[in-house]
Each structure stands twice: as C-alpha cells, then as structure tokens.
N, C-alpha and C. Protein backbone atom coordinates (compact mmCIF):
# COMPACT_ATOMS: atom_id res chain seq x y z
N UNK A 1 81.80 131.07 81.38
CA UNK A 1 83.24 131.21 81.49
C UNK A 1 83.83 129.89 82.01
N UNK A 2 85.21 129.66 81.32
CA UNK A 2 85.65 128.32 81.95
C UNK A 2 86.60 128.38 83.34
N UNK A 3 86.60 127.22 83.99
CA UNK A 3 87.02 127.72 85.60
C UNK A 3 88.00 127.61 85.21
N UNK A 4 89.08 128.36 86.27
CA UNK A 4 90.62 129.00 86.31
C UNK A 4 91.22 127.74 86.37
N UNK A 5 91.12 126.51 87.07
CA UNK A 5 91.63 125.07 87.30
C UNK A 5 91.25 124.95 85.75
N UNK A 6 90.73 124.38 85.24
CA UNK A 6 90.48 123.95 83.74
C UNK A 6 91.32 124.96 82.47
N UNK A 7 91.17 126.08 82.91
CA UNK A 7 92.12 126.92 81.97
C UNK A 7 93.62 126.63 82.05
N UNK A 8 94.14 126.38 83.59
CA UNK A 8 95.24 125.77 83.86
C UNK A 8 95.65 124.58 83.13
N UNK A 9 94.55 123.69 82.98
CA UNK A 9 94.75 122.59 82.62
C UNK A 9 95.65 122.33 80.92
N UNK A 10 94.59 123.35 80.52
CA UNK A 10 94.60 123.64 78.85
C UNK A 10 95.64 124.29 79.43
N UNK A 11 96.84 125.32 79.79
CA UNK A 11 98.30 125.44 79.50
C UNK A 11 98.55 124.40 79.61
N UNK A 12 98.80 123.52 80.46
CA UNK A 12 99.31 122.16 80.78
C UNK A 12 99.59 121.42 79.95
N UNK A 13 98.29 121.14 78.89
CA UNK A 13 98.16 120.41 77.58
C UNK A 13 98.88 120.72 76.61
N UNK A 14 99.09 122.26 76.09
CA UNK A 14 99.50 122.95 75.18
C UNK A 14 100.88 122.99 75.34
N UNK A 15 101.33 122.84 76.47
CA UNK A 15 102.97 122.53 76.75
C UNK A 15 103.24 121.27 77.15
N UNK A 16 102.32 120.16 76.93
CA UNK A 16 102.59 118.68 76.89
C UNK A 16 102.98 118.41 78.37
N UNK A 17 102.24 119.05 79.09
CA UNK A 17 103.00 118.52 80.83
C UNK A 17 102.07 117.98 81.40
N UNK A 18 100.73 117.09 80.73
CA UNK A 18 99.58 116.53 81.52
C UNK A 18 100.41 115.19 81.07
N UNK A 19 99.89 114.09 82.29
CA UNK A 19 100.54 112.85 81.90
C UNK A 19 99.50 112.40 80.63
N UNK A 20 99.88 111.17 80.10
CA UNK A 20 99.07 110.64 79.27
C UNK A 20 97.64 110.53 79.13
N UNK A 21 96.99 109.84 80.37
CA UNK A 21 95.68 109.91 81.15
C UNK A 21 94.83 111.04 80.98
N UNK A 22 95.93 111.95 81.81
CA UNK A 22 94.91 112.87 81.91
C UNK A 22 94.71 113.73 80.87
N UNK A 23 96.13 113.86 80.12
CA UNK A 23 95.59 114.74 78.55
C UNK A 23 94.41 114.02 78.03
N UNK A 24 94.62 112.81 77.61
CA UNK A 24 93.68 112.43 76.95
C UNK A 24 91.96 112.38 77.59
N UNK A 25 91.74 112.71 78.43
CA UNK A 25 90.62 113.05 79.16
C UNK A 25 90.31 114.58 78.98
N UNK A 26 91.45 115.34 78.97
CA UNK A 26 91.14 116.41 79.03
C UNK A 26 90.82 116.95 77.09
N UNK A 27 91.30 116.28 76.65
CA UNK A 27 91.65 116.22 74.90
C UNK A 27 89.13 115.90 75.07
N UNK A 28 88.69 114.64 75.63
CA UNK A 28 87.93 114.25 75.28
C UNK A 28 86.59 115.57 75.38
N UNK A 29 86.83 116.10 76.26
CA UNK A 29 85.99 117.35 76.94
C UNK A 29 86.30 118.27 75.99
N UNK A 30 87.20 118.36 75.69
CA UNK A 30 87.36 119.70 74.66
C UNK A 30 86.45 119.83 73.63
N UNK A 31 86.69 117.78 72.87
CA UNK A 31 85.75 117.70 71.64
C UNK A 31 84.41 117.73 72.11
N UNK A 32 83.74 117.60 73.25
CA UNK A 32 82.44 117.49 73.73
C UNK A 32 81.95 118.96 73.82
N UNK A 33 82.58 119.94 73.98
CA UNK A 33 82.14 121.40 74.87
C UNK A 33 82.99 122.15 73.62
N UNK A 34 81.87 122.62 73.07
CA UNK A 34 82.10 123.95 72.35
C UNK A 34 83.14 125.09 72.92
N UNK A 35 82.76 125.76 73.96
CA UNK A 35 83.43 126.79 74.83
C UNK A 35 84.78 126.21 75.32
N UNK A 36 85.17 125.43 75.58
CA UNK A 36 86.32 124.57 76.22
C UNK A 36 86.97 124.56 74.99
N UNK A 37 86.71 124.07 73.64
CA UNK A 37 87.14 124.11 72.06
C UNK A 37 88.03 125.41 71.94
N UNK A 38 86.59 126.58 72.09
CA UNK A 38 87.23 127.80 71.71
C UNK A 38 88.68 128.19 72.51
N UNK A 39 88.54 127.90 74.01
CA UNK A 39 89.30 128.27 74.88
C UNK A 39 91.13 128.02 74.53
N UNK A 40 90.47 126.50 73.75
CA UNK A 40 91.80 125.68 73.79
C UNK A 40 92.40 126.32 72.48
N UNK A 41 91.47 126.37 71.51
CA UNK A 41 92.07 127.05 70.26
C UNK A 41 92.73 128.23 70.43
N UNK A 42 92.22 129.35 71.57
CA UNK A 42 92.93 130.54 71.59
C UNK A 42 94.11 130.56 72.10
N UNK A 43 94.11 129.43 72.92
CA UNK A 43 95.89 129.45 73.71
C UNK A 43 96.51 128.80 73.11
N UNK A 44 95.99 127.99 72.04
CA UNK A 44 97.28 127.42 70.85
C UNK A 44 97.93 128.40 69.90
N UNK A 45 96.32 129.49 69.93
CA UNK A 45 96.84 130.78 69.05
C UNK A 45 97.78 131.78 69.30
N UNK A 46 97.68 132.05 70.87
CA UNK A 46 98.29 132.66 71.80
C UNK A 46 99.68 132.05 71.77
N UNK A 47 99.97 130.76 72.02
CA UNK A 47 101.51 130.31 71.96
C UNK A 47 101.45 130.07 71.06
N UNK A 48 101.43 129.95 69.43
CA UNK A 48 101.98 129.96 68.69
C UNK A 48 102.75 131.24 67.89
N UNK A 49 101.71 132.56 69.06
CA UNK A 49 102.20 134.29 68.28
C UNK A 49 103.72 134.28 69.34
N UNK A 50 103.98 133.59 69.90
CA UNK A 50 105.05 133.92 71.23
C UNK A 50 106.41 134.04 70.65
N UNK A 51 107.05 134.95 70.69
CA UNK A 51 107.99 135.08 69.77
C UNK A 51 109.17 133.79 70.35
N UNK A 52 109.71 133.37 69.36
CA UNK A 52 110.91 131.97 69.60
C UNK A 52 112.42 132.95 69.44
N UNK A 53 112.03 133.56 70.96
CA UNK A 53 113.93 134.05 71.20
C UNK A 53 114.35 133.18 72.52
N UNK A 54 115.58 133.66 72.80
CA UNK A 54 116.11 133.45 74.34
C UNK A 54 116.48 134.58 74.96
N UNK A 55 116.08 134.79 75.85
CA UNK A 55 116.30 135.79 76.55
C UNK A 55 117.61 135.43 77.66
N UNK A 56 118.73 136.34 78.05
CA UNK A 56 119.43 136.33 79.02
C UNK A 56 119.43 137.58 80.06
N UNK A 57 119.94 137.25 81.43
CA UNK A 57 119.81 138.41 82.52
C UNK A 57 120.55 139.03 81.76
N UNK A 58 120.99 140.73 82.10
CA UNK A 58 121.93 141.49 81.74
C UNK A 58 123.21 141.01 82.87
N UNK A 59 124.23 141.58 82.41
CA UNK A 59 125.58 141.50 83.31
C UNK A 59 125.33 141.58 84.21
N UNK A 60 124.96 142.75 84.74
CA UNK A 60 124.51 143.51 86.16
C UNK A 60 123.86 142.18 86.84
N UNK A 61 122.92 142.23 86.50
CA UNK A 61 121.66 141.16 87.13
C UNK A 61 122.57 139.78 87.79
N UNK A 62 123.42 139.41 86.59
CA UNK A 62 124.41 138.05 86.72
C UNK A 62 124.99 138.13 88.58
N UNK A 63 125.96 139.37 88.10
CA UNK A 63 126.98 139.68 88.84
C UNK A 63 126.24 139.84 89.83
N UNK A 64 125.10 140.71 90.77
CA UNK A 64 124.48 141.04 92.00
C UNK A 64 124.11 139.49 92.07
N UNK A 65 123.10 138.78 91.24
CA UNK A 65 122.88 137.16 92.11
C UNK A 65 124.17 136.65 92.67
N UNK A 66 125.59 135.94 91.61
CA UNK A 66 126.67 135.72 92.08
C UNK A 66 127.13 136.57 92.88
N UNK A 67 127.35 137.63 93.26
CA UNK A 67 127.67 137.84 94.49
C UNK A 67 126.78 137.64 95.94
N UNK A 68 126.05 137.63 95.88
CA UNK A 68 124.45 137.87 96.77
C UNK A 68 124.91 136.18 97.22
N UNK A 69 124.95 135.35 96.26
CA UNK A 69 125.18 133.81 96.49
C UNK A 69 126.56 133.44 97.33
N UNK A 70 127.62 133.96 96.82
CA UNK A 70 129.03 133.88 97.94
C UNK A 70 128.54 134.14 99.42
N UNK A 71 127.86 135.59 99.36
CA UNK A 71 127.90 136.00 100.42
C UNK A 71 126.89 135.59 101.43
N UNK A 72 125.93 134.08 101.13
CA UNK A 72 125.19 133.61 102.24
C UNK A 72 125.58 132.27 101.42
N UNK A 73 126.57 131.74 100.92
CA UNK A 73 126.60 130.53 101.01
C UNK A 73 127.34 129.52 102.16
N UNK A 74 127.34 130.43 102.95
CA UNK A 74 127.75 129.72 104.68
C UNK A 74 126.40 129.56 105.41
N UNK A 75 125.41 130.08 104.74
CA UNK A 75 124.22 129.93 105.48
C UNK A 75 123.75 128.44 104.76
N UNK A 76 123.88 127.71 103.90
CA UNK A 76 123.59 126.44 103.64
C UNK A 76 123.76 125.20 104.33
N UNK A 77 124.58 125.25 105.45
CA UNK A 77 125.04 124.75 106.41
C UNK A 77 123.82 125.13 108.00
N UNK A 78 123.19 125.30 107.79
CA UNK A 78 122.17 125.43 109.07
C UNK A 78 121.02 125.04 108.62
C-alpha cells in the first residue's frame, strides 16, 4: 500500500499544486514503481468522473453566515 503522505502528494500533482521540482520528482517515481503508476492513474480517473458543476450555499446558509458576521464584527478589533 502507498503511504498517506505520497497519496497526498499524487492529489497535489493531479491539481498542479506541487512546485516544479518537486512534481517532476514525483512524476520520476511514478514511472519507476508500478503501484505508485496504478495509484496515480486511479486519481486521474477519479477526477476526471467529478462532475464540472458549481455549487452555491442555499439562501438560508448565505443569510445565517452574514448575519453571524455583523454580529461579531466588533470582535475584530481585540
């Protein structure tokens, strides 16, 4: 099994948030290690099934944060 830090890594990659360096290090291990391959292939498979909507809070949800926010924004001051 691959460690939880390394699985992390591979999201990281797959959403382009490793710097240059280190993707490409991490890109090199992949092609070396069979199991690391598979790993990476399934979470490309995995985000590519992810459906492409946007989601928004409902009204409700809006309105309780904005209010919740008035009512301790005197606490920003301490």
């Amino acid at each position: 099994m691959i460690q939880s830090s390394t699985s992390d890594l591979l999201i990281l990659l797959a959403y382009g948030e490793l710097a240059e360096k280190e993707a490409a290090a991490l890109q090199a291990q992949i092609a070396a290690d069979p199991a690391l391959a598979a790993e990476w292939d399934a979470i490309r498979l995995t985000i590519d099934e992810l459906p492409a909507i946007s989601l928004s809070p409902s009204e409700t949800s809006t309105k309780i944060v904005l209010e919740h926010s008035c009512k301790t924004e005197h606490l920003q001051d301490i």
